[in-house]
Each structure stands twice: as C-alpha cells, then as structure tokens.
PDB file of N, CA and C in Angstrom:
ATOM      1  N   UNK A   1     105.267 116.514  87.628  1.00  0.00           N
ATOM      2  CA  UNK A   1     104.876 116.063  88.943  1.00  0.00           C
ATOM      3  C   UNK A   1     105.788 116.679  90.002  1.00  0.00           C
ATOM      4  N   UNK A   2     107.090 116.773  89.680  1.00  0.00           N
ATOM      5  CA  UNK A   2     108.215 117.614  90.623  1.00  0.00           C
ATOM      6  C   UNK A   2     107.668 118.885  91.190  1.00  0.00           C
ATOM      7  N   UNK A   3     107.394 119.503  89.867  1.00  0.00           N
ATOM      8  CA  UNK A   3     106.525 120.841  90.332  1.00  0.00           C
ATOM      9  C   UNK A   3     105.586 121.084  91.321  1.00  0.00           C
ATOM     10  N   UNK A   4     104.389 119.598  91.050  1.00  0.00           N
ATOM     11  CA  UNK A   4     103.343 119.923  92.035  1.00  0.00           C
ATOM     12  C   UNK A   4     103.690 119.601  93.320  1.00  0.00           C
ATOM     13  N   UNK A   5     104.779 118.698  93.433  1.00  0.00           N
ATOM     14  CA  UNK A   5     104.972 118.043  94.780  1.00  0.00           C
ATOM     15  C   UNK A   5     106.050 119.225  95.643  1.00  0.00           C
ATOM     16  N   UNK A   6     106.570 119.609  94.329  1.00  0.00           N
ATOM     17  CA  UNK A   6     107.429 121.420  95.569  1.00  0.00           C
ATOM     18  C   UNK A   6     106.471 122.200  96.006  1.00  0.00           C
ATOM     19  N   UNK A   7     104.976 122.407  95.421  1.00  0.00           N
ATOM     20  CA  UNK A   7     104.553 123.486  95.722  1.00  0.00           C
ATOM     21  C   UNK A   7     103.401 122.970  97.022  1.00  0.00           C
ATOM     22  N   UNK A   8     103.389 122.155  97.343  1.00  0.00           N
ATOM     23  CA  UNK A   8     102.448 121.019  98.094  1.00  0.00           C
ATOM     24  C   UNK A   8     101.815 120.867  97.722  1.00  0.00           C
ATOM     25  N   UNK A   9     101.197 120.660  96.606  1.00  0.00           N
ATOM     26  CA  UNK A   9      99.911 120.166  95.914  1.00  0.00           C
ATOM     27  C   UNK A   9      99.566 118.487  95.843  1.00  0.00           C
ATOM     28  N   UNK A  10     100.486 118.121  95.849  1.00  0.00           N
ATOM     29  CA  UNK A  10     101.144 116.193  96.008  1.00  0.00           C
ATOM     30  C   UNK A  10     101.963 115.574  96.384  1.00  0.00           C
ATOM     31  N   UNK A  11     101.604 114.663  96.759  1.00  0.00           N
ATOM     32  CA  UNK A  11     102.780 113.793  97.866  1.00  0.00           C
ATOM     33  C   UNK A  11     103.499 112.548  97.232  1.00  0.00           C
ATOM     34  N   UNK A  12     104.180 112.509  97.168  1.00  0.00           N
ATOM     35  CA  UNK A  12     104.436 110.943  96.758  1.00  0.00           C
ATOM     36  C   UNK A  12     104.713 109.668  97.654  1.00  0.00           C
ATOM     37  N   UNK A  13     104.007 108.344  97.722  1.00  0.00           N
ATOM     38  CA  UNK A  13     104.059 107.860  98.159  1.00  0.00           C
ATOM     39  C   UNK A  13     104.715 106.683  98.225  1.00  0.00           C
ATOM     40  N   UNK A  14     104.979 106.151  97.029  1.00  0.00           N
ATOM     41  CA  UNK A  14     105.991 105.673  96.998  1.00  0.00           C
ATOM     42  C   UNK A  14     104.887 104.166  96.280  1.00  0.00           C
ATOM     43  N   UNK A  15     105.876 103.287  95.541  1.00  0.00           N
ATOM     44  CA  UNK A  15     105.733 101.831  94.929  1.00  0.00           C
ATOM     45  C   UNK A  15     104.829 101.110  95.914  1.00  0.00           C
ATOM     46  N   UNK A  16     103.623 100.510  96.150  1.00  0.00           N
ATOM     47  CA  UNK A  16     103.264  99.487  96.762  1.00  0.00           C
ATOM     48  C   UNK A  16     103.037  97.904  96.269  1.00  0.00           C
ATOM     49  N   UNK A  17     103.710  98.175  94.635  1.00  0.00           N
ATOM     50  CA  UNK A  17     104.236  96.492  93.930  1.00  0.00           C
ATOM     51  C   UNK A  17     103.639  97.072  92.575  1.00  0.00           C
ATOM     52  N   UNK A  18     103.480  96.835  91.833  1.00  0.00           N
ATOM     53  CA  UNK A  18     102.784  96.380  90.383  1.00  0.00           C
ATOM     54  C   UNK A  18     103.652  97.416  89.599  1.00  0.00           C
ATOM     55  N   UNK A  19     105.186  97.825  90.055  1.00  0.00           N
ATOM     56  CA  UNK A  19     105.571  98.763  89.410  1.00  0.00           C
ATOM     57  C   UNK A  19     105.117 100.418  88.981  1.00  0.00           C
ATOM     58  N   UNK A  20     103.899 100.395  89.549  1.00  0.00           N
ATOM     59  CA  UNK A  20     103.075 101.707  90.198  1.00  0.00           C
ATOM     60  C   UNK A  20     103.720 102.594  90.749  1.00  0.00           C
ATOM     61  N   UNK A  21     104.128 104.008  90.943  1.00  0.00           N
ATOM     62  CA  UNK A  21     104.302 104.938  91.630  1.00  0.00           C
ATOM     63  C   UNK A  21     103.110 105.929  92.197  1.00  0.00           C
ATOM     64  N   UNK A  22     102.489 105.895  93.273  1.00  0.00           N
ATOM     65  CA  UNK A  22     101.127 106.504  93.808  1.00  0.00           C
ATOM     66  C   UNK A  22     101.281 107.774  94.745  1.00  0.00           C
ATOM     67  N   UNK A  23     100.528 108.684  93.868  1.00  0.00           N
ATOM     68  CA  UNK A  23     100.547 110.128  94.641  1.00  0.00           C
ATOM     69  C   UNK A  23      99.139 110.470  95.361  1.00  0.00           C
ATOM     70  N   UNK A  24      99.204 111.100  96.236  1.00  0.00           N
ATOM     71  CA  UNK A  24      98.551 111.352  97.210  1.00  0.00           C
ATOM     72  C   UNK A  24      97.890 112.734  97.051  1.00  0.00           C
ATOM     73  N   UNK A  25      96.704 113.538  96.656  1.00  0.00           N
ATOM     74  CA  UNK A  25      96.544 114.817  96.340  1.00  0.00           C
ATOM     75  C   UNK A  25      95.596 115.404  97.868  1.00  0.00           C
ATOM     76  N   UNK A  26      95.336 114.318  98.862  1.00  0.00           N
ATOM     77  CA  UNK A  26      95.387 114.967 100.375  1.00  0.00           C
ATOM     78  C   UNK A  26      96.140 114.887 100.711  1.00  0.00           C
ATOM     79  N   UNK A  27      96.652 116.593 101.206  1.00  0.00           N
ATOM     80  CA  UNK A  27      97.844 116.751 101.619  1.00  0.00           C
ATOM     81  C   UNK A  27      97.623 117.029 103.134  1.00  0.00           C
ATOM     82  N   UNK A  28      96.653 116.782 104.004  1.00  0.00           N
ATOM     83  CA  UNK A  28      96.010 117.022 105.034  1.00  0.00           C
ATOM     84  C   UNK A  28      96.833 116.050 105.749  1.00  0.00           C
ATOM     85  N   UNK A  29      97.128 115.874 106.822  1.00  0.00           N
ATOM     86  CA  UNK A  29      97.880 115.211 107.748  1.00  0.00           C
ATOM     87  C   UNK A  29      96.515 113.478 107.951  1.00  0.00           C
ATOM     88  N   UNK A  30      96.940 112.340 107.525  1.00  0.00           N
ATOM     89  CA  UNK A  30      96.423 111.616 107.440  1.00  0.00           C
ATOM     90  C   UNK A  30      96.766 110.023 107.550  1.00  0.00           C
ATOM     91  N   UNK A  31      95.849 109.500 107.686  1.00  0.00           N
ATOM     92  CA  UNK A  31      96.695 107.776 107.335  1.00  0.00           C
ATOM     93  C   UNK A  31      96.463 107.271 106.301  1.00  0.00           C
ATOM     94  N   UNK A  32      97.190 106.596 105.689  1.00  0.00           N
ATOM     95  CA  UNK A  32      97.511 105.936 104.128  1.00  0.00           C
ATOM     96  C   UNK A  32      96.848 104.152 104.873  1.00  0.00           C
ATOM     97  N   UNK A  33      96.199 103.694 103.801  1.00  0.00           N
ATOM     98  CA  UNK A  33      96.277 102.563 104.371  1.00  0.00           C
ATOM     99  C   UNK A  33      96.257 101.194 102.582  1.00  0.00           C
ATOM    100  N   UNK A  34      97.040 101.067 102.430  1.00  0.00           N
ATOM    101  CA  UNK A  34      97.006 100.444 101.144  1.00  0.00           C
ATOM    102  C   UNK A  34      97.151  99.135 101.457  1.00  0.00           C
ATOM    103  N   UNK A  35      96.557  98.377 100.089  1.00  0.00           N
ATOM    104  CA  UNK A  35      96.133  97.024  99.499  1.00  0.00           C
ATOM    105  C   UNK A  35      97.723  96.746  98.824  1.00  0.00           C
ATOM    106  N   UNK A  36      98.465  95.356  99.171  1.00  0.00           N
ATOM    107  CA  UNK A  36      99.333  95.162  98.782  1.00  0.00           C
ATOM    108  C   UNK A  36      99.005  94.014  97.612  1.00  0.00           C
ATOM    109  N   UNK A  37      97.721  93.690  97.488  1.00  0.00           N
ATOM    110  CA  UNK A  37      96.767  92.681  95.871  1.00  0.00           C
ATOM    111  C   UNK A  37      96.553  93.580  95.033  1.00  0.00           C
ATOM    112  N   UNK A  38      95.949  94.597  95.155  1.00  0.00           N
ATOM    113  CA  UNK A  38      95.249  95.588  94.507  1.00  0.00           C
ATOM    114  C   UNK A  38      95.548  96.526  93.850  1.00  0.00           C
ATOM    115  N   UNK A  39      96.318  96.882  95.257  1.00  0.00           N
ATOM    116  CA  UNK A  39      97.040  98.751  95.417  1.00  0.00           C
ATOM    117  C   UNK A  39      96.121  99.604  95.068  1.00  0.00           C
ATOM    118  N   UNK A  40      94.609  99.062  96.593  1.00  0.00           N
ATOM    119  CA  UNK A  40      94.026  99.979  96.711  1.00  0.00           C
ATOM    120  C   UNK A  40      94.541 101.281  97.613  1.00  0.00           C
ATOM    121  N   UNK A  41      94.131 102.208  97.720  1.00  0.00           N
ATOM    122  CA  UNK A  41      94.735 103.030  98.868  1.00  0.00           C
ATOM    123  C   UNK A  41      93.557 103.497  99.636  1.00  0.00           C
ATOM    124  N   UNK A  42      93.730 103.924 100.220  1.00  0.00           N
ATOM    125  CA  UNK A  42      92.233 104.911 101.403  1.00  0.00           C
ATOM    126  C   UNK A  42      92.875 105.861 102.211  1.00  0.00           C
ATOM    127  N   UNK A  43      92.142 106.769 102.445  1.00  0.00           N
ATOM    128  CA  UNK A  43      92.725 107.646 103.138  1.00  0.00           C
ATOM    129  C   UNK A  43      91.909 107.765 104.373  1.00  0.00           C
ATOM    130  N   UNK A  44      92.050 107.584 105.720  1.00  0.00           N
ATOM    131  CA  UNK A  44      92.058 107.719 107.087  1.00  0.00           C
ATOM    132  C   UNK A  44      91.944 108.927 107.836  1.00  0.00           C
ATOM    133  N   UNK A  45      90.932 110.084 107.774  1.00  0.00           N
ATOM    134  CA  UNK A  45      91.465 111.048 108.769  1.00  0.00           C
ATOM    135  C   UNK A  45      91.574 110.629 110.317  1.00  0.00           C
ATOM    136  N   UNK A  46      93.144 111.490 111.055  1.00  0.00           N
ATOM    137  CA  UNK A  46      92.815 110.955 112.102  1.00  0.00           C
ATOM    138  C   UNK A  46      93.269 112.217 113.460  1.00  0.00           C
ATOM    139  N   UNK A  47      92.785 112.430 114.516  1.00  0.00           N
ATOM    140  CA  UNK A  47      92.604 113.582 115.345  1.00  0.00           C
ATOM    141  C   UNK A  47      94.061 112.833 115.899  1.00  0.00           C
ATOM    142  N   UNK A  48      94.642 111.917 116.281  1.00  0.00           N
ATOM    143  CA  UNK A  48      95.813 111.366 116.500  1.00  0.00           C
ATOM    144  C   UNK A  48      97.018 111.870 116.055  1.00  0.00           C
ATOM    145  N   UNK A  49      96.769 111.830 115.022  1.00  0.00           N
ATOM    146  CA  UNK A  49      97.826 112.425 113.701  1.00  0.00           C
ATOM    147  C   UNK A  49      98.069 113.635 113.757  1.00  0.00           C
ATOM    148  N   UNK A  50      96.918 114.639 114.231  1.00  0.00           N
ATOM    149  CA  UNK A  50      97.058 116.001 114.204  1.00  0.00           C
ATOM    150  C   UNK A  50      97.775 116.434 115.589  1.00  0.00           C
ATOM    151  N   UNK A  51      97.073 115.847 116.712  1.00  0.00           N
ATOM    152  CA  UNK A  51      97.799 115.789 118.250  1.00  0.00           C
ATOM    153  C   UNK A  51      99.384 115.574 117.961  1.00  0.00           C
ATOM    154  N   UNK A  52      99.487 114.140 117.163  1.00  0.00           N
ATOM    155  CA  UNK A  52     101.057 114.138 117.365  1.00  0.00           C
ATOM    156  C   UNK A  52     102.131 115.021 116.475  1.00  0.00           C
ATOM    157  N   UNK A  53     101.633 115.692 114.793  1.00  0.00           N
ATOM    158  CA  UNK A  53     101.887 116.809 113.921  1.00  0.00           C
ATOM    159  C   UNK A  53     102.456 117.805 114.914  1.00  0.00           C
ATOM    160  N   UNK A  54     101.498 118.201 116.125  1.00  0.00           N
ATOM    161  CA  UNK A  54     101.667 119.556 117.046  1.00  0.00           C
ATOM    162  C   UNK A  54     102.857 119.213 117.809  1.00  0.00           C
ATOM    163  N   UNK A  55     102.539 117.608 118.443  1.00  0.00           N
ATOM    164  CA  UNK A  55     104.031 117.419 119.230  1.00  0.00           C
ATOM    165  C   UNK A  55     105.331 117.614 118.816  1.00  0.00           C
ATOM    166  N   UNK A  56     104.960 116.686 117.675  1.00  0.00           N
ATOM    167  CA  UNK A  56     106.460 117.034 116.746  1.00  0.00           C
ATOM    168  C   UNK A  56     106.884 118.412 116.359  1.00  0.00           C
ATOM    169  N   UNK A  57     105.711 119.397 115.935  1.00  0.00           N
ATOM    170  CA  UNK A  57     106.366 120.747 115.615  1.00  0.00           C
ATOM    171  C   UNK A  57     106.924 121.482 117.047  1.00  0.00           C
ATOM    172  N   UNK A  58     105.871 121.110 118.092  1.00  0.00           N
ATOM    173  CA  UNK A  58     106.362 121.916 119.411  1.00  0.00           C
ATOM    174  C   UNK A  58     108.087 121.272 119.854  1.00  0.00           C
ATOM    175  N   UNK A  59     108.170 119.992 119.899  1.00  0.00           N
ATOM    176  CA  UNK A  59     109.648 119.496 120.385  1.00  0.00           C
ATOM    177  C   UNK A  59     110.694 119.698 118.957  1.00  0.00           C
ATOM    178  N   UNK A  60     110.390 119.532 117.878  1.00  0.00           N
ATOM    179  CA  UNK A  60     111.340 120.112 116.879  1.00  0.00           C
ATOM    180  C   UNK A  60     111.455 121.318 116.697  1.00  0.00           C
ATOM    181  N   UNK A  61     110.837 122.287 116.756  1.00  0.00           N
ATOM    182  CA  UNK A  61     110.760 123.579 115.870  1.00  0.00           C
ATOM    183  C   UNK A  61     110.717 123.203 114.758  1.00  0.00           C
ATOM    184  N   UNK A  62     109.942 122.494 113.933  1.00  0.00           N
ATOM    185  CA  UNK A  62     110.317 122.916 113.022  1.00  0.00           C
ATOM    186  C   UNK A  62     108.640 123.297 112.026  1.00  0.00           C
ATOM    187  N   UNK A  63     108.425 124.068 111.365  1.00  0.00           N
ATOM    188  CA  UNK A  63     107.209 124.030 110.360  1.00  0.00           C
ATOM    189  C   UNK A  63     106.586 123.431 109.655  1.00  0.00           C
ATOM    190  N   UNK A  64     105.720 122.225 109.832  1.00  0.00           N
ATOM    191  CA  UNK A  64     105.163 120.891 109.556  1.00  0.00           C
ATOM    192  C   UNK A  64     104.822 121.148 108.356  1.00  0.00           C
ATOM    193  N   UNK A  65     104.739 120.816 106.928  1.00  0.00           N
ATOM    194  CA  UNK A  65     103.940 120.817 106.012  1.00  0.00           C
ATOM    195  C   UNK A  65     102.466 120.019 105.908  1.00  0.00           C
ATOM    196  N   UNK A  66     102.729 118.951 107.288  1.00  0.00           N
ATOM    197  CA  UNK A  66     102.039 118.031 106.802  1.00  0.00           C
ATOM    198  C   UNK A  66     102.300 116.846 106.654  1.00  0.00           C
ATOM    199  N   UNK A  67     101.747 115.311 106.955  1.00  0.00           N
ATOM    200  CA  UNK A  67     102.256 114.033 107.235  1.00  0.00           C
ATOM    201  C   UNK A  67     101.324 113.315 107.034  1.00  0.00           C
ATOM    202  N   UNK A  68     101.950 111.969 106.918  1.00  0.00           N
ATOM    203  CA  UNK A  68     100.893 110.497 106.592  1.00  0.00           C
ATOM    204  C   UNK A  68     101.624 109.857 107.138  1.00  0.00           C
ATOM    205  N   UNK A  69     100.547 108.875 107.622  1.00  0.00           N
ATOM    206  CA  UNK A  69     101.458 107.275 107.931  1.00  0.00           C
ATOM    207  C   UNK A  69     100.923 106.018 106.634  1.00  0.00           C
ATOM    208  N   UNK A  70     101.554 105.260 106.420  1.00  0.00           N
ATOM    209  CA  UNK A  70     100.975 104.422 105.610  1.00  0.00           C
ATOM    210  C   UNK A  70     100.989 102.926 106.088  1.00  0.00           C
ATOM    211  N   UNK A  71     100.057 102.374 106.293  1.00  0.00           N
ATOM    212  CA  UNK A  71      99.816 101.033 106.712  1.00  0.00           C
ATOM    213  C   UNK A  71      99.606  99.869 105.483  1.00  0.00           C
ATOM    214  N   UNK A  72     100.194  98.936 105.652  1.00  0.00           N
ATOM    215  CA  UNK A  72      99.827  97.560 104.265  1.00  0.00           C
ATOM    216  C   UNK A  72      99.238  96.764 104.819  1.00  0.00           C
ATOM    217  N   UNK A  73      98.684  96.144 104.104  1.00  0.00           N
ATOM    218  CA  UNK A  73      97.780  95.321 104.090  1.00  0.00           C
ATOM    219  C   UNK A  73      96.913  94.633 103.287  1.00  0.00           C
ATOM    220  N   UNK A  74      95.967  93.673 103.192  1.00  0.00           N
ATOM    221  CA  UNK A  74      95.049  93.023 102.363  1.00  0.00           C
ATOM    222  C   UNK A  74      93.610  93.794 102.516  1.00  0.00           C
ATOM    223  N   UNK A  75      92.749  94.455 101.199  1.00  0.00           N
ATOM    224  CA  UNK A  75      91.653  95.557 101.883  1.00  0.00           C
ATOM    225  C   UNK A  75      90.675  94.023 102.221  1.00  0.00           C
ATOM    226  N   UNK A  76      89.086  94.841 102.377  1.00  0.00           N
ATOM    227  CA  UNK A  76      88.582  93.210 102.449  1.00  0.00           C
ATOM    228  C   UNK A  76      88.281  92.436 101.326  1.00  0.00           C
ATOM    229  N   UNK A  77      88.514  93.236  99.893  1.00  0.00           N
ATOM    230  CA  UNK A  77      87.826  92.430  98.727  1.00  0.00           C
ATOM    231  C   UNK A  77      89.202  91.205  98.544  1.00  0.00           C
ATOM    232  N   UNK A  78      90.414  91.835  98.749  1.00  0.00           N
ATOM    233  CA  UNK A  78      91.476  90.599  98.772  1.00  0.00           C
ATOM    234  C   UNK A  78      91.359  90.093  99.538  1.00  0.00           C
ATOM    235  N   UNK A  79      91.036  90.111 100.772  1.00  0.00           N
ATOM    236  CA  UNK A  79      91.008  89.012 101.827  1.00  0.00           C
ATOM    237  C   UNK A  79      89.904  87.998 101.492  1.00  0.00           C
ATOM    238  N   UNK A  80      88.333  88.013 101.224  1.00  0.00           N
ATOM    239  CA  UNK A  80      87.652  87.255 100.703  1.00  0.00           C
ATOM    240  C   UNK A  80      88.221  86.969  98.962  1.00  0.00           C
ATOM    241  N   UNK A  81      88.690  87.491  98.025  1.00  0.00           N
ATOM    242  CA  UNK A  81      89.481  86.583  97.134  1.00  0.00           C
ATOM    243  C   UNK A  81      90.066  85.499  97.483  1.00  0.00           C
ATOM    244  N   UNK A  82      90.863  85.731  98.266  1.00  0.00           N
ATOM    245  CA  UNK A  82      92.132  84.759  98.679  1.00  0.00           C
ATOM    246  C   UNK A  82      91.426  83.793 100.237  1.00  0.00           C
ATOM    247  N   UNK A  83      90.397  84.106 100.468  1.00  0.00           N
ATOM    248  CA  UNK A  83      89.657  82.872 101.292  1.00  0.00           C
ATOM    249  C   UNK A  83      90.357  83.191 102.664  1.00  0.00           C
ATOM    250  N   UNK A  84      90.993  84.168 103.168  1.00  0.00           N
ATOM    251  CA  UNK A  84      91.312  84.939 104.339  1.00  0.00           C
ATOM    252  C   UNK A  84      90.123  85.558 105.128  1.00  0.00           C
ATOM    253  N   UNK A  85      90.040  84.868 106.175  1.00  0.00           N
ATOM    254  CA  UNK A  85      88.799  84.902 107.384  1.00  0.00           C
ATOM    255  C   UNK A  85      89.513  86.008 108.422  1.00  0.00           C
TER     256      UNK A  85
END
C-alpha cells in the first residue's frame, strides 16, 4: 500500500472507528464525507475545492498533488436506525 500511496494512486485516510484503516483511490481533489455507525464513506465532487486547491497553490508555491476534506457524521440509514429526525 506504501507503494501505491508514493506513486499517487491512493490516499489514506485515516481510522473512522471499527479499527478500519480506509483508502481513498479518488485522488481528484474532493470531499470525504463518512458515517461514524457504519464507516460509510462518499465521495463529494466539489468546484469549491478546486477554486481553493488554485488559491493555495497560487499563495504557497507550492505543486498540489491534490486534496480532500473529510466531514463525520451519521449517513441517513444511521440516522433512521437510531430514530434521529
């Protein structure tokens, strides 16, 4: 997995509970939005993300590979499990 994630092929995203480690194989500048019941994930494209990618490379210099944000949350099948309106 080291390999694929040097060459950009995968991202790692890191634990969202169940002792899980979750990789990401869009490497497209995007939003993460995961299930903290589930550890569903979804992926979000967003024209936001790309606007602010440019800001950041224009005020850093530096050569973006590429970014996510990741949001938690309950998706809706946990929220109707758990009787959350």
């Amino acid at each position: 997995m080291d390999v694929l994630v040097g060459m950009g092929m995968i991202r790692v995203l890191g634990c969202v509970g169940g002792g899980h480690v979750h990789i990401d194989t869009n490497t497209q500048s995007h939003i993460n939005v995961m299930c903290m019941n589930c550890h569903k994930i979804i992926d979000l494209p967003s024209d936001e993300i790309e606007r602010l990618d440019q800001r950041i490379a224009n005020e850093s210099g530096f050569r973006l590979q590429g970014s996510s944000i990741i949001f938690y949350g309950l998706c809706p099948a946990c929220q109707k499990e758990k009787g959350i309106k």
